[in-house]
N, C-alpha and C. Protein backbone atom coordinates (compact mmCIF):
# COMPACT_ATOMS: atom_id res chain seq x y z
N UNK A 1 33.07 88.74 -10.79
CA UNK A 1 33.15 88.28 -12.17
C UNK A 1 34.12 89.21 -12.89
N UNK A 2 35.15 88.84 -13.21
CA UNK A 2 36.44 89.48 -14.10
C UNK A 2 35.52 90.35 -15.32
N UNK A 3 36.24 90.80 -16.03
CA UNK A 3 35.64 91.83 -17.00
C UNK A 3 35.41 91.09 -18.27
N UNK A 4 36.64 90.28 -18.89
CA UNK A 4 36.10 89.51 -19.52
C UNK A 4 34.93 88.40 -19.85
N UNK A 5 34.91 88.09 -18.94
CA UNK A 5 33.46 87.05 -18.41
C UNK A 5 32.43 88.01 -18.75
N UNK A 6 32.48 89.48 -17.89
CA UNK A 6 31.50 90.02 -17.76
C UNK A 6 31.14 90.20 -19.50
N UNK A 7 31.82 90.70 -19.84
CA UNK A 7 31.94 90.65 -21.55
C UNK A 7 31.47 89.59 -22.54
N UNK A 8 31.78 88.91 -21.95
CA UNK A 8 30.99 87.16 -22.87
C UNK A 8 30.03 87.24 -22.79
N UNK A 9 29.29 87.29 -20.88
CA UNK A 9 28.24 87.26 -20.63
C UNK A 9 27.38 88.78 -21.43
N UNK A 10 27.62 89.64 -21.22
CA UNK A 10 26.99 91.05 -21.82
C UNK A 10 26.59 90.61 -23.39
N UNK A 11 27.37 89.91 -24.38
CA UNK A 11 27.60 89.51 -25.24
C UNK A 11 26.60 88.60 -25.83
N UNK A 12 26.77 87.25 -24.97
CA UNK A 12 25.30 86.10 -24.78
C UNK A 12 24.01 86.86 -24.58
N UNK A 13 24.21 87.73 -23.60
CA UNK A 13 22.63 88.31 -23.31
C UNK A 13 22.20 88.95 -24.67
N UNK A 14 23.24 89.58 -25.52
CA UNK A 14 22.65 90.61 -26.32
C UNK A 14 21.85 89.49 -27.51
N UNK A 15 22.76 88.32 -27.81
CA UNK A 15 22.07 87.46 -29.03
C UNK A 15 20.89 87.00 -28.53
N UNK A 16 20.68 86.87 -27.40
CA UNK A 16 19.24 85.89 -26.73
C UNK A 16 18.37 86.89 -26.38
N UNK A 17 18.38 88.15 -26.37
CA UNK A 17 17.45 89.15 -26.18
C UNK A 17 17.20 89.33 -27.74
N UNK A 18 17.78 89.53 -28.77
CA UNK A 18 17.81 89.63 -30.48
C UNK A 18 17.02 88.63 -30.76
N UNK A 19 16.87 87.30 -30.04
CA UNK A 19 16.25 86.33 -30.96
C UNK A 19 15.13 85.77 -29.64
N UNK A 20 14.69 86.73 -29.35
CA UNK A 20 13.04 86.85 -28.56
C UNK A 20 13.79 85.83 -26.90
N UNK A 21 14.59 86.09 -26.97
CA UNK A 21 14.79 85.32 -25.04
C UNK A 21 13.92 86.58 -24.25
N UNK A 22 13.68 85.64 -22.94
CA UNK A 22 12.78 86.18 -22.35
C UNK A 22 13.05 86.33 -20.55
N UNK A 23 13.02 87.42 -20.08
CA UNK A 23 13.77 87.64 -18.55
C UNK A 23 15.32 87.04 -18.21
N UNK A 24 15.99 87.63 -19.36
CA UNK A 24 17.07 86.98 -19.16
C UNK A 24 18.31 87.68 -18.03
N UNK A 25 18.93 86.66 -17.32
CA UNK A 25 19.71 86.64 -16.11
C UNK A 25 20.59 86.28 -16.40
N UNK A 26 21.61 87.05 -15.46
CA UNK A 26 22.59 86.60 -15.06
C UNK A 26 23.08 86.37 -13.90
N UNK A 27 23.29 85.23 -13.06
CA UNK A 27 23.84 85.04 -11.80
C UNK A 27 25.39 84.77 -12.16
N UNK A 28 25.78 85.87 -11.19
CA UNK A 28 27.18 85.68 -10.26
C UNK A 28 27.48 84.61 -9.63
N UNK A 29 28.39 83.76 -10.16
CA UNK A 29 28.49 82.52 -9.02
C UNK A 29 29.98 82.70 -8.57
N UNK A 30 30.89 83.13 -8.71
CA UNK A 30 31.91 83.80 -7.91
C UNK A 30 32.22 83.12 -6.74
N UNK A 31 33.11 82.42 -6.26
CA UNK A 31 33.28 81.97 -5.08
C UNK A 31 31.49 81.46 -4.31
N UNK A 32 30.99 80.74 -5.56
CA UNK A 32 30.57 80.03 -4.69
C UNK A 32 30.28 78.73 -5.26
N UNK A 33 30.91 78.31 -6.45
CA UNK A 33 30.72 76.84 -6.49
C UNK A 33 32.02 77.01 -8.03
N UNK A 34 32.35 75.34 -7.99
CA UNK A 34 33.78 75.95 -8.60
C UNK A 34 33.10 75.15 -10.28
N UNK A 35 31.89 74.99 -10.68
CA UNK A 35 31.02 74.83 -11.86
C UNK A 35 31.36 75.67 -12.66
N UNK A 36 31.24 77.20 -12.31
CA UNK A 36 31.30 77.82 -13.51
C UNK A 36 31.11 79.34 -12.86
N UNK A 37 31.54 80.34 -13.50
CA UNK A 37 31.74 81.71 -12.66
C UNK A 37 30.55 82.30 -13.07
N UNK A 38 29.59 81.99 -13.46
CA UNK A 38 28.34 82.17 -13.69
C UNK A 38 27.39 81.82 -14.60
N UNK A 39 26.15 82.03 -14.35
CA UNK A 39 24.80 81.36 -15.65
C UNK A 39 24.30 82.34 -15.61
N UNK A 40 23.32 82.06 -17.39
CA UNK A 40 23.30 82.96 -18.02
C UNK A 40 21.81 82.17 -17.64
N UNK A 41 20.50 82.79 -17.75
CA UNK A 41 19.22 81.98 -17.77
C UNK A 41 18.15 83.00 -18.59
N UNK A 42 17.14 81.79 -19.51
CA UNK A 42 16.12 82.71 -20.08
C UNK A 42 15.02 81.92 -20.52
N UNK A 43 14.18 82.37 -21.16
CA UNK A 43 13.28 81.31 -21.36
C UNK A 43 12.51 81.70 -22.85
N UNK A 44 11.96 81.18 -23.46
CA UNK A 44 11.06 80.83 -24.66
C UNK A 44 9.88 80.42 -24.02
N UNK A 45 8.71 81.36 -25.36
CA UNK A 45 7.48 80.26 -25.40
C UNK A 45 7.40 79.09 -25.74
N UNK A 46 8.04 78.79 -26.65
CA UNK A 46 7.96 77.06 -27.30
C UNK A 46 9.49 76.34 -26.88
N UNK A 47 9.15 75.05 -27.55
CA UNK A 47 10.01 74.36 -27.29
C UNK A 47 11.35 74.70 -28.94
N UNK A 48 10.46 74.70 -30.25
CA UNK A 48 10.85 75.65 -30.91
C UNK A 48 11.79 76.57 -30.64
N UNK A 49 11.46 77.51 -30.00
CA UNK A 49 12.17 78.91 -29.54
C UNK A 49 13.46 78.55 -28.88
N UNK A 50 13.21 77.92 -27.93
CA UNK A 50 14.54 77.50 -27.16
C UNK A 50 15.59 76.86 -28.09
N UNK A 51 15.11 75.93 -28.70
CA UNK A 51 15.80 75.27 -29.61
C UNK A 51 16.91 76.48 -30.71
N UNK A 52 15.83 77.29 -30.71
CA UNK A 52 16.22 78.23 -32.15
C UNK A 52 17.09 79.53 -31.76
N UNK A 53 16.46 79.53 -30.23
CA UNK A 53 17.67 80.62 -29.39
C UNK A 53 19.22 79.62 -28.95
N UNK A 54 19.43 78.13 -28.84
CA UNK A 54 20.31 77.76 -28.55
C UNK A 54 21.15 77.78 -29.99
N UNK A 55 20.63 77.38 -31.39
CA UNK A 55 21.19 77.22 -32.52
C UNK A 55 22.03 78.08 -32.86
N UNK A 56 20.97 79.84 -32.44
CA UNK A 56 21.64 80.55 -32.57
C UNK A 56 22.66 81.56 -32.49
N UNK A 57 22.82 81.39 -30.35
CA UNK A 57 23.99 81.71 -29.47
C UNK A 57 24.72 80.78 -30.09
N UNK A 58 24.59 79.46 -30.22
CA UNK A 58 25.62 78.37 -30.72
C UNK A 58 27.04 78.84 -31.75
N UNK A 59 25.49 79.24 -32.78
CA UNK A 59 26.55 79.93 -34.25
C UNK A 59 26.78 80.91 -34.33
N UNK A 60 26.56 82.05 -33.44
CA UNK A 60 27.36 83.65 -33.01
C UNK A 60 28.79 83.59 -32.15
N UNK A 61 28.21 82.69 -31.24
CA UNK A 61 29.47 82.14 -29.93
C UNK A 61 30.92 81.37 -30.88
N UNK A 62 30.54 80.46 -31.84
CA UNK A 62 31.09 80.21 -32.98
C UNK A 62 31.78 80.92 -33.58
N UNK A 63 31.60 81.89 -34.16
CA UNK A 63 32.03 82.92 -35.18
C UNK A 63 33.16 83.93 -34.33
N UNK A 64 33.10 83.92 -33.09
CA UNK A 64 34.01 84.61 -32.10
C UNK A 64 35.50 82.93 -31.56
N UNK A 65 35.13 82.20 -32.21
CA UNK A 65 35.49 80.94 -31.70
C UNK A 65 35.83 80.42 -30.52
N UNK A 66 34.53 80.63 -29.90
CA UNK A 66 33.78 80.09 -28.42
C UNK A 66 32.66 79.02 -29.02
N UNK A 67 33.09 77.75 -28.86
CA UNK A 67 32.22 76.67 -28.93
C UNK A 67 31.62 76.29 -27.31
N UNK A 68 30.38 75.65 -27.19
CA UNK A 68 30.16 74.90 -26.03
C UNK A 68 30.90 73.13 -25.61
N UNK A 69 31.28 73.15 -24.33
CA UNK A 69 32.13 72.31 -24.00
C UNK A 69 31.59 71.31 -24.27
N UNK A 70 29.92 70.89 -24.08
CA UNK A 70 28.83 70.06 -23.97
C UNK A 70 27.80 71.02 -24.38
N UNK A 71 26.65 70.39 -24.98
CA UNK A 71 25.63 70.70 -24.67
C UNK A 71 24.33 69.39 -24.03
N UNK A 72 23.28 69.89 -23.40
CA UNK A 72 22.22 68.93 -23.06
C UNK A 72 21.03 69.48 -23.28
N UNK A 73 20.39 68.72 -23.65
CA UNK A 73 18.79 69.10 -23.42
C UNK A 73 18.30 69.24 -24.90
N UNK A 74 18.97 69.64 -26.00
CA UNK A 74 18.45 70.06 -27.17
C UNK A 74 17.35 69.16 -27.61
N UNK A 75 17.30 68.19 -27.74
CA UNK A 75 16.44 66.88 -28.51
C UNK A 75 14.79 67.74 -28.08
N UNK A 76 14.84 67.23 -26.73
CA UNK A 76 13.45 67.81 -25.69
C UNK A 76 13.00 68.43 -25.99
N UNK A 77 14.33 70.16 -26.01
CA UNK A 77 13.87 71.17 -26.13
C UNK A 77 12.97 71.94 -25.15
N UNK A 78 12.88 71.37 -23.80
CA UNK A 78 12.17 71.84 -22.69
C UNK A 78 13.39 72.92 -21.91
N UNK A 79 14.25 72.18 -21.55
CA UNK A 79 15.86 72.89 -20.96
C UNK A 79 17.43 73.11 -21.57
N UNK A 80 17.47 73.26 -22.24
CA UNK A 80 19.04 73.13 -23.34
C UNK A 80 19.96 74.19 -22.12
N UNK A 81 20.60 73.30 -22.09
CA UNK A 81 21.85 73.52 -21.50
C UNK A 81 23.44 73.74 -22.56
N UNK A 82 23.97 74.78 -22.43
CA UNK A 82 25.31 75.01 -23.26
C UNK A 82 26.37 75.29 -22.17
N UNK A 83 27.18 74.98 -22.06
CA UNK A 83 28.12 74.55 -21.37
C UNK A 83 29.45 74.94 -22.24
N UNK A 84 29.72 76.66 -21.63
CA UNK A 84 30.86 77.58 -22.04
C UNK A 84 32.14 77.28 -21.17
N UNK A 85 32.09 76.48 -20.51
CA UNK A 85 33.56 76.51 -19.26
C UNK A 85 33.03 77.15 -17.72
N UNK A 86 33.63 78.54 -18.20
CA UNK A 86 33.28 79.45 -16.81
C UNK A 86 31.60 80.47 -17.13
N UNK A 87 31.31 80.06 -18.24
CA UNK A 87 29.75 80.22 -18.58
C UNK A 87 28.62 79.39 -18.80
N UNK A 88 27.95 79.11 -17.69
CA UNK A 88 26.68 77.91 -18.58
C UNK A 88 24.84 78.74 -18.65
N UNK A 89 25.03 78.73 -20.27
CA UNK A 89 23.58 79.15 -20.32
C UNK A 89 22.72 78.06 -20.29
N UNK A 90 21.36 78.50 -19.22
CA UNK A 90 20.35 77.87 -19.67
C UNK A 90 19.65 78.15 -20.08
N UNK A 91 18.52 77.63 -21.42
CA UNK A 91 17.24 77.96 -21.83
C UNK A 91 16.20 77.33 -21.78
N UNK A 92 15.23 77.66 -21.04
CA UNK A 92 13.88 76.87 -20.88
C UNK A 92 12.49 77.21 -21.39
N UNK A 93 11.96 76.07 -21.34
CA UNK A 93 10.25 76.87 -21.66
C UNK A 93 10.20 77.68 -20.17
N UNK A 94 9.10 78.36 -20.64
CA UNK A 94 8.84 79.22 -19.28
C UNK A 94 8.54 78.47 -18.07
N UNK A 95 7.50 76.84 -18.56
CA UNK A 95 6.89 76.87 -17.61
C UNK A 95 8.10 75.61 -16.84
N UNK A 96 9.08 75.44 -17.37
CA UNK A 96 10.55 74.40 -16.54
C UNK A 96 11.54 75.37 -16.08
N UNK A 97 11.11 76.87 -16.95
CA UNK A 97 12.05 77.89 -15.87
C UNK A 97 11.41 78.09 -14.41
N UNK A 98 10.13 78.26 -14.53
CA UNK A 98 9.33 78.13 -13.18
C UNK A 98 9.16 77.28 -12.36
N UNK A 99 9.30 76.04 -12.80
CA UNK A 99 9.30 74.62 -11.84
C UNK A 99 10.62 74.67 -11.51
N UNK A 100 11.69 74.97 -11.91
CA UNK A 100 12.75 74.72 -11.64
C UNK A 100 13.94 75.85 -10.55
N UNK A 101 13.45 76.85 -11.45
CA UNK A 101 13.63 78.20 -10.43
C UNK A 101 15.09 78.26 -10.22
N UNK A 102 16.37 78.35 -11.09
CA UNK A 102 17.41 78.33 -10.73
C UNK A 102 17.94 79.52 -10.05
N UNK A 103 17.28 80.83 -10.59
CA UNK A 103 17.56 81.99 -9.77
C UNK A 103 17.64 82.02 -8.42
N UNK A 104 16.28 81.43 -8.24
CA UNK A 104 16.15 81.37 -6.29
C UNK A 104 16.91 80.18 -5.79
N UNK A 105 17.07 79.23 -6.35
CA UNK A 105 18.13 78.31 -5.85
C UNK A 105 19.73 78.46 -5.94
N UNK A 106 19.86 80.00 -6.79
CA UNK A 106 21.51 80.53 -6.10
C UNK A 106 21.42 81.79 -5.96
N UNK A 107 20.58 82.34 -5.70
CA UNK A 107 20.42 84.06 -5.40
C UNK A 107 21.29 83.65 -3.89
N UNK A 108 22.34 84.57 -3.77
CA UNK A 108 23.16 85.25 -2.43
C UNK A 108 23.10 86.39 -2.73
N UNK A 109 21.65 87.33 -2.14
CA UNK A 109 22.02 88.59 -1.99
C UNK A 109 22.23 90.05 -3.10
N UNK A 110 21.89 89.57 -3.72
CA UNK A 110 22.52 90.66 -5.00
C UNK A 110 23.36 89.93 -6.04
N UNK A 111 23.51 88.76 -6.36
CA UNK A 111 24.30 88.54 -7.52
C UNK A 111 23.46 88.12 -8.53
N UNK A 112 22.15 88.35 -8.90
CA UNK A 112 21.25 87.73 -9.89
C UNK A 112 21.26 89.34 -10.35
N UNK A 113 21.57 89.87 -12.16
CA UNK A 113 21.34 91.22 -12.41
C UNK A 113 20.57 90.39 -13.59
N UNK A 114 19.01 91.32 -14.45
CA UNK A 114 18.40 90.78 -15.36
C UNK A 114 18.90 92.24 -15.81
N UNK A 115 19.04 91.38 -17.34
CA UNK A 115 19.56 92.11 -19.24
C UNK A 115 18.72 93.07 -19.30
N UNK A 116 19.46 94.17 -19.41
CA UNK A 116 18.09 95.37 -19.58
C UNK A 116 19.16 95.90 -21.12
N UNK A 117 18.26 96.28 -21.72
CA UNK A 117 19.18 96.47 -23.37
C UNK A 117 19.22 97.92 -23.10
């Protein structure tokens, strides 16, 4: 992951740890799928929360003028997906971060590091 990336990403983690995100990750995807050079993942208690942690990476990411390419999921509010280019955060309730498990479905080895402030 280039330095800049690493920087966006360092960046994303810091607003979603500020506004109560919860075990938040970052996977390295680097030569291994040409989606995106990595995700950002975290989770909320409510559906609320997620909502209110996407609003508000939204309008920080904004203010640097980094918009999302797409977003999905907001309505639900179970999974919101933001869709940075070579960054896609996800935010889930806890219990669709757990059914879903994206960490273990791209962990190679060492590229999953969790946000320690």
């Amino acid at each position: 992951m280039n330095s800049t990336i690493k920087e966006r990403c360092d960046g994303m983690c810091a607003i979603l740890d500020f506004h109560k995100g919860r075990d938040i990750a970052v996977v390295d995807l680097s030569g291994q799928t040409v989606v995106a050079d990595c995700f950002i993942i975290a989770h909320g208690a409510t559906v609320q929360q997620v909502k209110a942690m996407a609003d508000y990476l939204d309008e920080e990411m904004a203010k640097t003028g980094l918009c999302p390419i797409r977003t999905e999921g907001y309505t639900d509010g179970r999974w919101v997906v933001l869709d940075y280019g070579d960054i896609i955060v996800h935010l889930f309730r806890k219990e669709e971060r757990e059914y879903f498990s994206l960490e273990r479905l791209w962990e190679n080895g060492g590229n999953i590091v969790y946000y320690a402030k």
